[in-house]
N, C-alpha and C. Protein backbone atom coordinates (compact mmCIF):
# COMPACT_ATOMS: atom_id res chain seq x y z
N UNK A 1 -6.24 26.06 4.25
CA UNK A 1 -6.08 26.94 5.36
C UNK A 1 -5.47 26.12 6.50
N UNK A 2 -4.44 26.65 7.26
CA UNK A 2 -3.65 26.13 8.18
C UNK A 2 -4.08 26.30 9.64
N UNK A 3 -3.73 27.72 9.35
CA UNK A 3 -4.51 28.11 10.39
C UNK A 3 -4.49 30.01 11.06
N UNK A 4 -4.84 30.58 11.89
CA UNK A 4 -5.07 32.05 11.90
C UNK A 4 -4.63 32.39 13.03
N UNK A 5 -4.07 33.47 13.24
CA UNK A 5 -3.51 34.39 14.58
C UNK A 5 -4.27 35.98 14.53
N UNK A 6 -4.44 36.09 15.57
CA UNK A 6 -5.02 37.75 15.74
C UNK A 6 -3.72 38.64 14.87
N UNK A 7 -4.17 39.81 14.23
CA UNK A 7 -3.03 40.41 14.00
C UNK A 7 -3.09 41.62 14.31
N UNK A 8 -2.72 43.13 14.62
CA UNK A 8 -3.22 44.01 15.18
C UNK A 8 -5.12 44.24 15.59
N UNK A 9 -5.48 45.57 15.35
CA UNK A 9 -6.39 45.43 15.65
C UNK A 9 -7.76 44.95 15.54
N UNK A 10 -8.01 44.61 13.90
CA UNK A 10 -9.16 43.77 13.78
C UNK A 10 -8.29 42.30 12.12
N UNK A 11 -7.21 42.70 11.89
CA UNK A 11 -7.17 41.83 10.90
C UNK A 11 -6.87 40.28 11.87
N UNK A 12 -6.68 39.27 11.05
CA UNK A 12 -5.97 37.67 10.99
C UNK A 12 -4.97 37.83 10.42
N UNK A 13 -3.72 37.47 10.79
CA UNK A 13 -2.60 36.42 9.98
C UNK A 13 -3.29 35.04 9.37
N UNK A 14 -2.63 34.72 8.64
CA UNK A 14 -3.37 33.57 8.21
C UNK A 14 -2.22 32.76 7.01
N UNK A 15 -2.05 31.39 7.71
CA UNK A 15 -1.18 30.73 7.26
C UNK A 15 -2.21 30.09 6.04
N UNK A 16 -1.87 30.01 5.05
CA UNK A 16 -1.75 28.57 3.92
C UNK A 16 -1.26 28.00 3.22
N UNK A 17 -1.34 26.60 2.96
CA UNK A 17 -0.49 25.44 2.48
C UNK A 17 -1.07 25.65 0.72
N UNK A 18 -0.37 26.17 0.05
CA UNK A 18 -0.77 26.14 -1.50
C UNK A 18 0.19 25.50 -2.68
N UNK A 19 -0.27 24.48 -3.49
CA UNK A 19 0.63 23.52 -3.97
C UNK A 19 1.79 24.55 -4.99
N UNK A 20 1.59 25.74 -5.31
CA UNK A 20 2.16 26.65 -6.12
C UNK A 20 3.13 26.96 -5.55
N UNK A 21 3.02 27.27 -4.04
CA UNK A 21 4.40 28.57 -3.52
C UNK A 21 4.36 27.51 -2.06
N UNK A 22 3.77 26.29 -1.74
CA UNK A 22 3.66 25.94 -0.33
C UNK A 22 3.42 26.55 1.33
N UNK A 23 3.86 26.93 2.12
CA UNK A 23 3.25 27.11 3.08
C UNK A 23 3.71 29.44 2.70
N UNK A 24 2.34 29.75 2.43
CA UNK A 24 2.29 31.29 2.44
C UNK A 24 1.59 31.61 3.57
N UNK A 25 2.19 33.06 4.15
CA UNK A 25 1.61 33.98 5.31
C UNK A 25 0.90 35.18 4.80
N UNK A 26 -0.15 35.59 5.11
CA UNK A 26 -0.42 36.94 4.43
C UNK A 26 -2.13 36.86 5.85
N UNK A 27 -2.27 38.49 5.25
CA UNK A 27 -3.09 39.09 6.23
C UNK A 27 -4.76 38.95 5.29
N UNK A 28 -5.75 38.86 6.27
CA UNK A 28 -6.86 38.91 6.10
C UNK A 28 -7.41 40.58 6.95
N UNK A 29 -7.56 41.60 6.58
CA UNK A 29 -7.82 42.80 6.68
C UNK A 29 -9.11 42.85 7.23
N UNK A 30 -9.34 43.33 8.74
CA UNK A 30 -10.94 43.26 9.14
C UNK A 30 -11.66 41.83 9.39
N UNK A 31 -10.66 41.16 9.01
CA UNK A 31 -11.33 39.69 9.69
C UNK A 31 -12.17 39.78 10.74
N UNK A 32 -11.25 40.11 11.95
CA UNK A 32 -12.19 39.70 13.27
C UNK A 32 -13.39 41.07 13.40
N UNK A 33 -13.40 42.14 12.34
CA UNK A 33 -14.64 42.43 12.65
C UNK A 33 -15.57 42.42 11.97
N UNK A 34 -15.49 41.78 10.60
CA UNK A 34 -16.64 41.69 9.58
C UNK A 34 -16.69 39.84 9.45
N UNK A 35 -17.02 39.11 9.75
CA UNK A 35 -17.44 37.79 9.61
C UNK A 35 -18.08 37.47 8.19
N UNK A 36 -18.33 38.37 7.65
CA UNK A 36 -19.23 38.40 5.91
C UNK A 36 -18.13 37.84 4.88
N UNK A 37 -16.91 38.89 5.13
CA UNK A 37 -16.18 39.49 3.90
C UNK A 37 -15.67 37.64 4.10
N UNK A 38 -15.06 37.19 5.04
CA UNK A 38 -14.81 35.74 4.30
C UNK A 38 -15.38 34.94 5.08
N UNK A 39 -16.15 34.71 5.50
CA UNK A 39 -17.38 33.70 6.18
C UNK A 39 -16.55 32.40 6.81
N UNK A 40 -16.74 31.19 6.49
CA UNK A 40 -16.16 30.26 6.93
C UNK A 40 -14.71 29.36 6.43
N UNK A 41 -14.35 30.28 5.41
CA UNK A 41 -12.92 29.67 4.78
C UNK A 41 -12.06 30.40 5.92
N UNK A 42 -12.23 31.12 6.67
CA UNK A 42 -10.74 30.80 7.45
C UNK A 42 -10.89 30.16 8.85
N UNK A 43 -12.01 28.96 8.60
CA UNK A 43 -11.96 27.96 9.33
C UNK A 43 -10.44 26.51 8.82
N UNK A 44 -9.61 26.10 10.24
CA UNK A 44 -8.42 25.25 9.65
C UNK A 44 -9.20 24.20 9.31
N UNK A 45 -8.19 23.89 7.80
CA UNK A 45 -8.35 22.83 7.10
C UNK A 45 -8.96 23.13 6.05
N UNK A 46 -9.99 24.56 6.00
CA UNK A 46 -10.95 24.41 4.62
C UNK A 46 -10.25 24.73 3.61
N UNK A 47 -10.62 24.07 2.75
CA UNK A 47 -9.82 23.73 1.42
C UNK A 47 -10.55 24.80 0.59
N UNK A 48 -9.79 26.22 0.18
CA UNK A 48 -10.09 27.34 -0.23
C UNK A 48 -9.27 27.63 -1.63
N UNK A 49 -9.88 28.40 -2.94
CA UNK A 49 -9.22 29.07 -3.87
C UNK A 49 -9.11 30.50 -3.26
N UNK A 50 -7.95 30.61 -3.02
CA UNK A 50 -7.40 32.34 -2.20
C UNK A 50 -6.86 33.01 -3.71
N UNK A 51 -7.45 34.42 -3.12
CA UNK A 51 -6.93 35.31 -4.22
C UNK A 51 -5.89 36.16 -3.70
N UNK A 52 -5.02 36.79 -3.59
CA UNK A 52 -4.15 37.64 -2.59
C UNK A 52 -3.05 38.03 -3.79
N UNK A 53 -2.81 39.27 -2.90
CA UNK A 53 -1.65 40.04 -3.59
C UNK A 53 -0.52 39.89 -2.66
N UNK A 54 0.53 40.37 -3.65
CA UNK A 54 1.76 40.24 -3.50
C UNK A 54 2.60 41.47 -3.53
N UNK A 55 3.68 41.63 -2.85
CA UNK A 55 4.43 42.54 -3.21
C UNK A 55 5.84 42.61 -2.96
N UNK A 56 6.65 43.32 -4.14
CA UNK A 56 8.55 42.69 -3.78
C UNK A 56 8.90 43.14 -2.59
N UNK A 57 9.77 42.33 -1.84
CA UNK A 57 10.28 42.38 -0.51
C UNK A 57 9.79 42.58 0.74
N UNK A 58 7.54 42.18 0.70
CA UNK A 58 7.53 41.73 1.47
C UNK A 58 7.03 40.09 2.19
N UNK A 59 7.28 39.48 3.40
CA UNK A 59 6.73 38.62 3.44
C UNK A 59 5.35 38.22 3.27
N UNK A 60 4.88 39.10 4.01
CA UNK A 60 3.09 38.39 3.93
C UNK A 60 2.35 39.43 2.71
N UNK A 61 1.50 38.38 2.49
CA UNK A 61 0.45 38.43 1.31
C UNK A 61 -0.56 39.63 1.59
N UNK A 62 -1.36 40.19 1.05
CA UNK A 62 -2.88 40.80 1.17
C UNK A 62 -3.57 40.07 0.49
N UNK A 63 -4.63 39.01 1.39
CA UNK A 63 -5.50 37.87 0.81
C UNK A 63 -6.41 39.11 0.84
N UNK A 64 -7.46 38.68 -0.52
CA UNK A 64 -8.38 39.49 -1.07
C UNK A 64 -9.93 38.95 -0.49
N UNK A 65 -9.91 37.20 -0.95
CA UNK A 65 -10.85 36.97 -1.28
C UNK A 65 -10.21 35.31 -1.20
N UNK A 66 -11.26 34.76 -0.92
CA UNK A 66 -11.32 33.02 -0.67
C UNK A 66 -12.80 32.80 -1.36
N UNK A 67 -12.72 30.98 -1.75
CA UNK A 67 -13.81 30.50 -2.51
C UNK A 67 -13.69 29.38 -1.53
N UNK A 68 -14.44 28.72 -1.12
CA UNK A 68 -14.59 27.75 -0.43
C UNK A 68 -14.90 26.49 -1.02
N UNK A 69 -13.93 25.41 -1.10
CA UNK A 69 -13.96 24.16 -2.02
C UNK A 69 -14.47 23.24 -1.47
N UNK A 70 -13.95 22.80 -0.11
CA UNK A 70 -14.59 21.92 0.69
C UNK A 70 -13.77 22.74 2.08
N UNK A 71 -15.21 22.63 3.39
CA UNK A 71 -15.11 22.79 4.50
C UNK A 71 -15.05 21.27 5.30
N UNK A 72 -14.29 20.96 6.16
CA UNK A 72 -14.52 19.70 7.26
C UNK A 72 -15.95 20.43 8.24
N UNK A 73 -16.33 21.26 8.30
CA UNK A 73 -17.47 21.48 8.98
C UNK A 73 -18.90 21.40 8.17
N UNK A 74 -18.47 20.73 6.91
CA UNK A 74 -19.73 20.58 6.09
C UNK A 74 -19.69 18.99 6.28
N UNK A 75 -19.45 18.08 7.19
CA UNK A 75 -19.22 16.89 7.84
C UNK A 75 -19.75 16.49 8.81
N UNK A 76 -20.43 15.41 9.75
CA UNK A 76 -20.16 15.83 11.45
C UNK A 76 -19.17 15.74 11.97
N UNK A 77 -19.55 16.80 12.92
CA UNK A 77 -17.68 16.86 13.50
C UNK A 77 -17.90 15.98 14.52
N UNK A 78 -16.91 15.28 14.95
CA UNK A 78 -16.47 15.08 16.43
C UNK A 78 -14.99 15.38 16.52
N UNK A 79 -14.84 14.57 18.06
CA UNK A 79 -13.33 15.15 18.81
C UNK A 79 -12.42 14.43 17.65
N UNK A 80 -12.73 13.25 17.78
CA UNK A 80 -11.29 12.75 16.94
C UNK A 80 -10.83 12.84 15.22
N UNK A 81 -12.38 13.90 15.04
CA UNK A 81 -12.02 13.75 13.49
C UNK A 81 -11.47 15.72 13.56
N UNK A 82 -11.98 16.47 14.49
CA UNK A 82 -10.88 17.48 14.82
C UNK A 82 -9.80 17.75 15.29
N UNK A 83 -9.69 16.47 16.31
CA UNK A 83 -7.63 16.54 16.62
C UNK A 83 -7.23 16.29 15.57
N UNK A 84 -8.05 15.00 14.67
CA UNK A 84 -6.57 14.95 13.66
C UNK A 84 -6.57 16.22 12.65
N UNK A 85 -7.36 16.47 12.07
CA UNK A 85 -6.74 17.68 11.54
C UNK A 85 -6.30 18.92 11.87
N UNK A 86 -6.41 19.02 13.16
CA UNK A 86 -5.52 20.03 13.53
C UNK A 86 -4.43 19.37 13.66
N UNK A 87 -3.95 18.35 14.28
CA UNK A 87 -2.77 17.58 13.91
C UNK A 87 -2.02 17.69 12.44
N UNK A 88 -3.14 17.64 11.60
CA UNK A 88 -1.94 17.59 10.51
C UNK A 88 -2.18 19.43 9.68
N UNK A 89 -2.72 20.21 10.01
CA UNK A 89 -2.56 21.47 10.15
C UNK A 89 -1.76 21.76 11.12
N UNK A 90 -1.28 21.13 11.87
CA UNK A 90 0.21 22.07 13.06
C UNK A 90 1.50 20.97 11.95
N UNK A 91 1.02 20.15 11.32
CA UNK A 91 2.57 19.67 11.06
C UNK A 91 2.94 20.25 10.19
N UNK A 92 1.67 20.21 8.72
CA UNK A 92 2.29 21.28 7.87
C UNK A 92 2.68 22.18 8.12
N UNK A 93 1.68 23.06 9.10
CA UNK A 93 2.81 24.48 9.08
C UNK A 93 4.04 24.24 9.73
N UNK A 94 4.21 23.67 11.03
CA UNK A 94 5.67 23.43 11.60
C UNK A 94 6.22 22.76 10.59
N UNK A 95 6.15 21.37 9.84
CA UNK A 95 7.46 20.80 9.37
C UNK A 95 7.64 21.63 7.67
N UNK A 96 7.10 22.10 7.21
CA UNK A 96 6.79 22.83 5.82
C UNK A 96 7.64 24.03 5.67
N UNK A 97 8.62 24.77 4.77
CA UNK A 97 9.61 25.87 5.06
C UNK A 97 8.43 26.65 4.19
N UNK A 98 8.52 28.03 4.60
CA UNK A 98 7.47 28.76 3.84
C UNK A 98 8.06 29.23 2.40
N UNK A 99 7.13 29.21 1.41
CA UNK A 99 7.69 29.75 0.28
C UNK A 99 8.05 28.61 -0.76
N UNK A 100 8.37 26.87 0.03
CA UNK A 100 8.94 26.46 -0.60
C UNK A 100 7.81 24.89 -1.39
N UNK A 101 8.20 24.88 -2.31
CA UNK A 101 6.96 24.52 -3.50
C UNK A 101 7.24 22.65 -2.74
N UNK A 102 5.61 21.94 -2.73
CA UNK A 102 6.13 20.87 -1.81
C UNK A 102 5.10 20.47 -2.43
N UNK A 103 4.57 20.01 -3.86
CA UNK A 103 3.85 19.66 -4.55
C UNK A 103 2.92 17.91 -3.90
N UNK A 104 4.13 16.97 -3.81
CA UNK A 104 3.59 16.07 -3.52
C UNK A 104 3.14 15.94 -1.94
N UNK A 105 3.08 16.39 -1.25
CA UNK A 105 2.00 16.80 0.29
C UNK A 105 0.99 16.92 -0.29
N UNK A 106 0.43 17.89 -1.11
CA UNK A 106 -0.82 18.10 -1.76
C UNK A 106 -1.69 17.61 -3.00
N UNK A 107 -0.73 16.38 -2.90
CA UNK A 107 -1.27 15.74 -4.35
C UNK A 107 -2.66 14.45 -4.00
N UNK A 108 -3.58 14.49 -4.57
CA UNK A 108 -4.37 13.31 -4.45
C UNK A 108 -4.54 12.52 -5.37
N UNK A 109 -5.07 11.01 -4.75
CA UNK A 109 -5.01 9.83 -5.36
C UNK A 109 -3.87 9.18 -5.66
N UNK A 110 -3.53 8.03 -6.52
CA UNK A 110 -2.46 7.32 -6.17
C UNK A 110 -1.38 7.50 -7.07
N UNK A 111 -0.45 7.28 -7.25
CA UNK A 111 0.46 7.57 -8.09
C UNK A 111 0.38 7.37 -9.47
């Protein structure tokens, strides 16, 4: 998860970085008024299995459903371990073209 924008009246936009299709946009439906339906995965950074649909010719997604893999708020937080990842949640989404498959950004461990 990258990160979220208000989108009309109660959904989120909601950017994510996914090693399959790389940086995708799609809507979270009722976000800002049910807190249940996806709890803390569309906190930035949490590392989520998203389920979402698709459809030809348009841009954004209909996310269904998130699994939560690892949260940075299952950590202690402080300031400098939240600038940086919002730091590197504003780069992916700014330096990242959407749509386009960017496998090794998301790869772990060493070569």
């Amino acid at each position: 998860m990258l990160r979220t924008w208000p989108f009309e009246e109660a959904d989120l936009l909601v950017s994510l970085f996914t090693r399959e299709q790389g940086v995708v946009k799609g809507v979270a439906r009722h976000a800002m008024r049910s807190r249940k339906r996806f709890g803390g995965a569309l906190e930035p950074m949490t590392h989520v299995r998203a389920t979402y649909a698709e459809k030809p010719k348009q841009d954004l997604v209909r996310l269904d459903s998130f699994e939560i893999l690892w949260s940075p708020m299952s950590e202690p937080v402080d300031y400098a371990r939240v600038t940086a990842l919002q730091f590197v949640a504003e780069v992916l989404g700014e330096a990242l073209p959407e749509r386009a498959v960017e496998d090794d950004v998301g790869a772990r461990g060493g070569g």
